[in-house]
Protein backbone atom coordinates (compact mmCIF):
# COMPACT_ATOMS: atom_id res chain seq x y z
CA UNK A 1 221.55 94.93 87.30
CA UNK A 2 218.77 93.41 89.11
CA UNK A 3 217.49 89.44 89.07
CA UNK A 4 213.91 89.52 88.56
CA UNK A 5 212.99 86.30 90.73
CA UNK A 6 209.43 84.35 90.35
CA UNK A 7 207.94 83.13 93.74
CA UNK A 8 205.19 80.14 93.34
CA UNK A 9 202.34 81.04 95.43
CA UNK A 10 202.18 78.87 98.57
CA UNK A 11 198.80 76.75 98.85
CA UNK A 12 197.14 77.58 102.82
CA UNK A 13 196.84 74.69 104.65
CA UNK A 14 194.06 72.74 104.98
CA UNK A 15 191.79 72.45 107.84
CA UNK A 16 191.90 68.23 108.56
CA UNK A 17 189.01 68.60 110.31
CA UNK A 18 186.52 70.83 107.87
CA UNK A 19 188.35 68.41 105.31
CA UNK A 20 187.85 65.20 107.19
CA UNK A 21 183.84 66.06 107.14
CA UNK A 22 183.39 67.78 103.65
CA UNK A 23 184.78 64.06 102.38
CA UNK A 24 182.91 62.24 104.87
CA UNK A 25 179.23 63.69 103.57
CA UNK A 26 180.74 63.12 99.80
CA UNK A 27 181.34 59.60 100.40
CA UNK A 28 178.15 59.07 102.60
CA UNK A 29 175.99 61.16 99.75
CA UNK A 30 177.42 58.10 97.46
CA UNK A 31 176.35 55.51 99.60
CA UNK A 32 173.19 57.07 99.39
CA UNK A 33 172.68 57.18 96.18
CA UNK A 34 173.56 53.64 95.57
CA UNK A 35 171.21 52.65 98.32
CA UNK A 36 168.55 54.56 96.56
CA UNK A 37 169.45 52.94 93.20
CA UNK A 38 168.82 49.23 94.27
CA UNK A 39 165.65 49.69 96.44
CA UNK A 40 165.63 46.03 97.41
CA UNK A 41 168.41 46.36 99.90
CA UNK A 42 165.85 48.71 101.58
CA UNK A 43 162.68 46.63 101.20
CA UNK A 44 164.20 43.54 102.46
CA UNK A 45 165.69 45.10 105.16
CA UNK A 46 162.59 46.40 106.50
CA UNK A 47 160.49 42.96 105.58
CA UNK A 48 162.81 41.43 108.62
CA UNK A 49 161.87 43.95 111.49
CA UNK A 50 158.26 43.83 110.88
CA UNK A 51 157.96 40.07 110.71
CA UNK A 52 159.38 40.13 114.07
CA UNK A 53 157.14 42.27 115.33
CA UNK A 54 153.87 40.45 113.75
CA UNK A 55 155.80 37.02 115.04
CA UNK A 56 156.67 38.11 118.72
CA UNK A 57 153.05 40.03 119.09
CA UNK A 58 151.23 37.67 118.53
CA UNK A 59 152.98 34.11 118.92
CA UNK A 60 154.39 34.80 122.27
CA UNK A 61 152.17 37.93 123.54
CA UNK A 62 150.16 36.17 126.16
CA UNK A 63 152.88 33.73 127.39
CA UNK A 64 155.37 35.68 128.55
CA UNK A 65 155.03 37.14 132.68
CA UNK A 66 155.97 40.76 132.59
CA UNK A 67 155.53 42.25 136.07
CA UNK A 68 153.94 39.78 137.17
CA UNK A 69 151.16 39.77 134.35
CA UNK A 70 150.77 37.61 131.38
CA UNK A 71 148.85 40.30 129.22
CA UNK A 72 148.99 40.66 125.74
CA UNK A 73 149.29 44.32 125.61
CA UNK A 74 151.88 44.47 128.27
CA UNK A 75 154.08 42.15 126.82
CA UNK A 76 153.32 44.00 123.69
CA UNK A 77 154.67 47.99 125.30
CA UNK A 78 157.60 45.72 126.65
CA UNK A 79 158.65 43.92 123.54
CA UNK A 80 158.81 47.03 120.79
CA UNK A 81 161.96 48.77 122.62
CA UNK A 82 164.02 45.91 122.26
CA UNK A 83 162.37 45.17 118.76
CA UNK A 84 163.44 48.28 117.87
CA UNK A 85 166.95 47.63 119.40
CA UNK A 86 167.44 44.71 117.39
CA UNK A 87 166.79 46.87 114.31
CA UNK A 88 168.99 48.97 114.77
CA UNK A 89 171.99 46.50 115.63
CA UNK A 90 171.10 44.17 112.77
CA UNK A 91 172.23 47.04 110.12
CA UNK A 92 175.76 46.19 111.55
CA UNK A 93 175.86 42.85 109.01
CA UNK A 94 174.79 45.10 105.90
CA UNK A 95 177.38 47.30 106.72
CA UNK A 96 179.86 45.10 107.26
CA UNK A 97 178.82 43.57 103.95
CA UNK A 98 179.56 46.51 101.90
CA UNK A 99 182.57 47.75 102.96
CA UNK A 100 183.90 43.98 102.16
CA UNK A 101 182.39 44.54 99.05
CA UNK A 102 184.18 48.09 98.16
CA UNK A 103 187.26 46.29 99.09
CA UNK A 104 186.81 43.38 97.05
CA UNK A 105 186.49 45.59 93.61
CA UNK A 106 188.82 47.53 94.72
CA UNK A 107 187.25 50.34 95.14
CA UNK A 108 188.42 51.21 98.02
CA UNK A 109 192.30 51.29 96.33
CA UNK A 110 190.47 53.79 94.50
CA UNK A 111 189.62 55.89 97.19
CA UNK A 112 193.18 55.70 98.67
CA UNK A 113 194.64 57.16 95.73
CA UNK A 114 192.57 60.30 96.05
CA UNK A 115 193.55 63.13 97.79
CA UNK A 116 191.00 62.60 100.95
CA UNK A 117 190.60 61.97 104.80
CA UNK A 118 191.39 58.34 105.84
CA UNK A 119 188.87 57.66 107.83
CA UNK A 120 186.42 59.60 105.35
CA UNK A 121 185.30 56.40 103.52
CA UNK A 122 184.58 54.54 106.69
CA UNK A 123 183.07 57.60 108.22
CA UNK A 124 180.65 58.23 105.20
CA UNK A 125 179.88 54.68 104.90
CA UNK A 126 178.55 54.24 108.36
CA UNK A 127 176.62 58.19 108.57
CA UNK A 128 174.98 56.24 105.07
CA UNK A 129 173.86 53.19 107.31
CA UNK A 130 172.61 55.40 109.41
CA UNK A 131 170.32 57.48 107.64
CA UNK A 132 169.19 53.98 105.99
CA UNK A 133 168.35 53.01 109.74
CA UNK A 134 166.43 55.91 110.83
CA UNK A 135 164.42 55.25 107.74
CA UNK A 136 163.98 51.66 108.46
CA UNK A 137 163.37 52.71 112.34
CA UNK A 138 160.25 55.15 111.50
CA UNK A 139 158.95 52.52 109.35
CA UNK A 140 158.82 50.23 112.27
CA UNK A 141 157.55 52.72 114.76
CA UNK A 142 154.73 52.55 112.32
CA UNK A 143 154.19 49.43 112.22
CA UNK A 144 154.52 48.99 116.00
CA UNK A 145 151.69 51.38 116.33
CA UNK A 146 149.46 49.83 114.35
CA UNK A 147 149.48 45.99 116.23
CA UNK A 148 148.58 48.36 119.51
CA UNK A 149 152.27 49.77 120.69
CA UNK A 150 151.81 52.88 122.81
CA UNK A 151 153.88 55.03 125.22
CA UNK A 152 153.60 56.11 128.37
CA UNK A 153 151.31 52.69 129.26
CA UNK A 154 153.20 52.78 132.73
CA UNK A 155 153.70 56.70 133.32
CA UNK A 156 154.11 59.75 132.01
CA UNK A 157 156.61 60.82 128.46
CA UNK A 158 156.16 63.26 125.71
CA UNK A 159 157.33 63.61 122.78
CA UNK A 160 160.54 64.77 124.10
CA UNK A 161 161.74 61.90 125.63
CA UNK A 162 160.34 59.53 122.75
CA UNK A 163 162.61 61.57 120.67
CA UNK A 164 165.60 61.01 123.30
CA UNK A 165 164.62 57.55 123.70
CA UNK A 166 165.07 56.62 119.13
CA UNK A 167 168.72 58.65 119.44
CA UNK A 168 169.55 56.80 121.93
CA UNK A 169 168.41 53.74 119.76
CA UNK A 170 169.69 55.60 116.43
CA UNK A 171 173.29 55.98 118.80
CA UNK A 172 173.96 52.26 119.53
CA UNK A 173 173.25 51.48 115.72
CA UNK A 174 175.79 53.80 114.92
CA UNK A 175 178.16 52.56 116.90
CA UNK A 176 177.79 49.19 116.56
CA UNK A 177 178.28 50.01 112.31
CA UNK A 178 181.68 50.75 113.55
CA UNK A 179 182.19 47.33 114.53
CA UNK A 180 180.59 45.69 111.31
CA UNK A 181 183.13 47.97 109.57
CA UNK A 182 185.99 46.36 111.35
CA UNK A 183 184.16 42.75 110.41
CA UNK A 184 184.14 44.05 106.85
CA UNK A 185 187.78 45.39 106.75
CA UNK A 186 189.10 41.91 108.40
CA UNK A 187 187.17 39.24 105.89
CA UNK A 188 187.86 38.40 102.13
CA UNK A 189 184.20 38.52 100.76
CA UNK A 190 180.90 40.02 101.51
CA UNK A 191 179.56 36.79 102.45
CA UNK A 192 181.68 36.30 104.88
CA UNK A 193 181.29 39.88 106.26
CA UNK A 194 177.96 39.04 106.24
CA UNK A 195 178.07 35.72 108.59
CA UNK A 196 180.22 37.37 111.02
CA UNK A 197 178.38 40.39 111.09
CA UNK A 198 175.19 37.79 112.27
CA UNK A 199 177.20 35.46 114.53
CA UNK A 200 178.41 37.56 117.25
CA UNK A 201 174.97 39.65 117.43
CA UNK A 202 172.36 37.00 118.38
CA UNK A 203 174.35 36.51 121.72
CA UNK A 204 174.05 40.27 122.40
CA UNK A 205 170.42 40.39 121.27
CA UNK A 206 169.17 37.82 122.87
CA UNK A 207 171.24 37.28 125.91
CA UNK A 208 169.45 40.70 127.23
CA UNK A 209 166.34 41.95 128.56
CA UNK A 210 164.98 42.65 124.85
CA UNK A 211 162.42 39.94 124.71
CA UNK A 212 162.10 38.41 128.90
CA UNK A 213 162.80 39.79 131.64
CA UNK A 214 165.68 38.91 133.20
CA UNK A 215 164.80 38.20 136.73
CA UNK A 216 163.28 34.94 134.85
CA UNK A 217 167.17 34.22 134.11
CA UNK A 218 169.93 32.13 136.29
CA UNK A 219 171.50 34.38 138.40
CA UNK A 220 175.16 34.30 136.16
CA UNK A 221 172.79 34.71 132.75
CA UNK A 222 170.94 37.42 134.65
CA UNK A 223 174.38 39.53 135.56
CA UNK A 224 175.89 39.25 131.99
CA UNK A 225 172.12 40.17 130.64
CA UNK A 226 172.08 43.14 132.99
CA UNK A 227 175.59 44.36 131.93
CA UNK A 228 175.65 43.98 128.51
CA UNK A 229 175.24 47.51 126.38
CA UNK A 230 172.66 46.44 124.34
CA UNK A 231 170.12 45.73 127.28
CA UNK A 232 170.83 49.17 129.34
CA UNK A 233 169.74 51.29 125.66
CA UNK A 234 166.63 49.02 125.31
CA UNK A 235 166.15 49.44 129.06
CA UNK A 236 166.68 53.24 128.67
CA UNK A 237 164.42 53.25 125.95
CA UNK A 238 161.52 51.14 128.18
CA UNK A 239 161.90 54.29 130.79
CA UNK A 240 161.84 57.23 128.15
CA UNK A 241 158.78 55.26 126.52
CA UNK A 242 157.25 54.90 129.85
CA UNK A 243 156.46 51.34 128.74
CA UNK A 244 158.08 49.47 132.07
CA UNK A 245 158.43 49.88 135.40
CA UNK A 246 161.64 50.47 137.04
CA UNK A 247 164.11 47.18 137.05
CA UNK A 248 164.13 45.26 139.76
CA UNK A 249 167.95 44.43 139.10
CA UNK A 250 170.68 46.39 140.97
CA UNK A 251 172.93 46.43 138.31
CA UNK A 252 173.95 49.71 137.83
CA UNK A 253 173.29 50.21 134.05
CA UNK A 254 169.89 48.94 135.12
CA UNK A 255 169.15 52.00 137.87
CA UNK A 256 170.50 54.22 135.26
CA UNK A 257 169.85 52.82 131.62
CA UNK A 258 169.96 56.52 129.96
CA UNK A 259 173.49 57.43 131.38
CA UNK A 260 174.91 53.46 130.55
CA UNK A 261 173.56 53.30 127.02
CA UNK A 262 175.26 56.87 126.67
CA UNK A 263 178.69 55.66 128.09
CA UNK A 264 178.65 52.15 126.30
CA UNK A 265 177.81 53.73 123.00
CA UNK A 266 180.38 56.68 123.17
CA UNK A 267 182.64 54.10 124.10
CA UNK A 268 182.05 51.32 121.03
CA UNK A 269 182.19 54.12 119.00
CA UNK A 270 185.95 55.68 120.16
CA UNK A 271 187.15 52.22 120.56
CA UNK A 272 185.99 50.40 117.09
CA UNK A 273 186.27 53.84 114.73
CA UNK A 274 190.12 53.78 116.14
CA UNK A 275 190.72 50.32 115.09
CA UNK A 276 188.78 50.19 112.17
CA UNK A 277 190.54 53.00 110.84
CA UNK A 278 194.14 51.47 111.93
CA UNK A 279 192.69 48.63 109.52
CA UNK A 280 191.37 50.52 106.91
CA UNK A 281 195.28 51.72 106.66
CA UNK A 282 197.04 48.44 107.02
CA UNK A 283 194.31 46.21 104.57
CA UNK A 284 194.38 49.24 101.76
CA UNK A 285 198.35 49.79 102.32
C-alpha cells in the first residue's frame, strides 16, 4: 500500500531590492497623481520662486558689490544659482507637510498593513517631491532667462555642465526631502510639519553665499557660510554656470564646490533616509 502525499508548492523568494523599488514607483506614481489632482499645490509653489527672483533682480540688483562691481547684470548671473538653490530646499516643508498629513488620517497604518517595503512609502513620497521640483525648477530657469539670466557670463560651459550643474541642484533637494520627512514623521499635524520644515531652512539659506558674497561677512559668519552644504552646491552651480569667478575663500568646499556638494548630499541623504526610516517604524508601530 502506498500513501499518496500532497506537497504545497513553495512560493520563491522575493528579491527585497526589485521589491523595495517596484513599491517605491507605486507609491511615488500616487503621490503624483494626487499632486496632479489639486493643481494649486503646484501653482503656489511656483508663485514663491519667481517672486523672488522679480524681488531680488530688481530691488537689490545694483546694490550689492560682486567682484568688486555693483552691476545689475552681474549681481543678476550671481543671484539665480542660489535662487535656484533655495527652490529646491524649500520643497523640504511641503514634504514634510504631507507625510504628517498621511500619518494623521492614518493612512500611513494603511500602508503598514500591506504587504510592502518599509521604506517604500517614504521612498516614493520623496522621488514624488522630486519630480514636482524639477518641474518647478524648469519653470524657474524660465523665468530666470527672461529678467536677463545667462551662462557662461564669466567663462566658458555648455550644455553639459548646465545639465550637471541642475542635478547637482535637483540632488541637494532630494536629500534635504529626506530631512523634511523626518520633520514630518516627528510632529502631530501638518502645520506643524510645515513650521519646522521653514524654521531650520532660512539659517541654511541665508547664512550662505546664495545672495552676498561672503568675503562681505565677519570672519566666524564667513567660515560657517563657507562650510555649510547648501553654499558649496550653489557655489558648484556658479562654476558649472560659468556665472562667477573662482572664490576667493580657502575653504575647501569652496576650491572644490562640485566634489563638496556631491559628498554633503550623498551624505544627508544616507544619514536622514536611515533615521527617517527607523521613525517611520517606531511612529507607525
Amino acid at each position: 500500500m502506498s500513501a499518496v502525499t500532497d506537497t504545497v508548492p513553495v512560493a520563491a523568494p522575493r528579491n527585497p531590492v526589485g521589491q523595495s523599488v517596484r513599491d517605491s514607483l507605486i507609491v511615488a506614481q500616487r503621490n503624483l497623481i494626487r499632486m496632479s489632482r489639486i493643481p494649486e499645490m503646484v501653482i503656489f509653489g511656483l508663485i514663491q520662486p519667481i517672486m523672488f527672483v522679480v524681488l531680488f533682480t530688481y530691488v537689490f540688483g545694483g546694490s550689492m558689490q560682486i567682484g568688486g562691481s555693483t552691476s545689475a547684470a552681474a549681481y543678476k548671473n550671481f543671484l539665480m544659482a542660489g535662487i535656484f538653490a533655495q527652490t529646491v530646499t524649500f520643497a523640504t516643508a511641503s514634504s514634510g507637510a504631507g507625510i504628517a498629513d498621511d500619518m494623521h488620517k492614518g493612512l500611513i497604518d494603511r500602508f503598514r498593513s500591506l504587504p510592502m517595503a518599509r521604506g517604500a512609502v517614504l521612498t516614493g513620497r520623496t522621488l514624488a517631491d522630486l519630480v514636482q521640483t524639477a518641474l518647478t525648477l524648469l519653470v524657474l530657469a524660465v523665468v530666470a532667462l527672461l529678467v536677463g539670466w545667462r551662462t557662461g557670463t564669466v567663462g566658458d560651459t555648455n550644455a553639459g555642465k548646465v545639465l550637471a550643474a541642475f542635478g547637482l541642484l535637483l540632488l541637494l533637494g532630494y536629500a534635504f526631502t529626506w530631512i523634511g520627512a523626518l520633520i514630518g514623521l516627528s510632529v502631530r499635524t501638518p502645520e506643524a510639519a510645515t513650521s519646522g520644515g521653514l524654521i531650520w531652512l532660512f539659517p541654511v539659506t541665508f547664512i550662505s553665499n546664495a545672495f552676498v558674497d561672503t568675503s562681505n561677512m565677519t570672519p566666524w559668519l564667513r567660515h560657517v557660510a563657507d562650510w555649510n552644504p547648501f553654499s558649496a552646491t550653489v557655489q558648484a552651480a556658479r562654476v558649472l554656470f560659468a556665472n562667477a569667478p573662482k572664490s576667493a575663500s580657502d575653504a575647501w568646499p569652496m576650491q572644490h564646490p562640485v566634489w563638496a556638494s556631491l559628498i554633503y548630499s550623498v551624505l544627508i541623504v544616507v544619514i536622514f533616509r536611515t533615521l527617517a526610516v527607523r521613525k517611520y517604524r517606531s511612529a507607525t508601530a
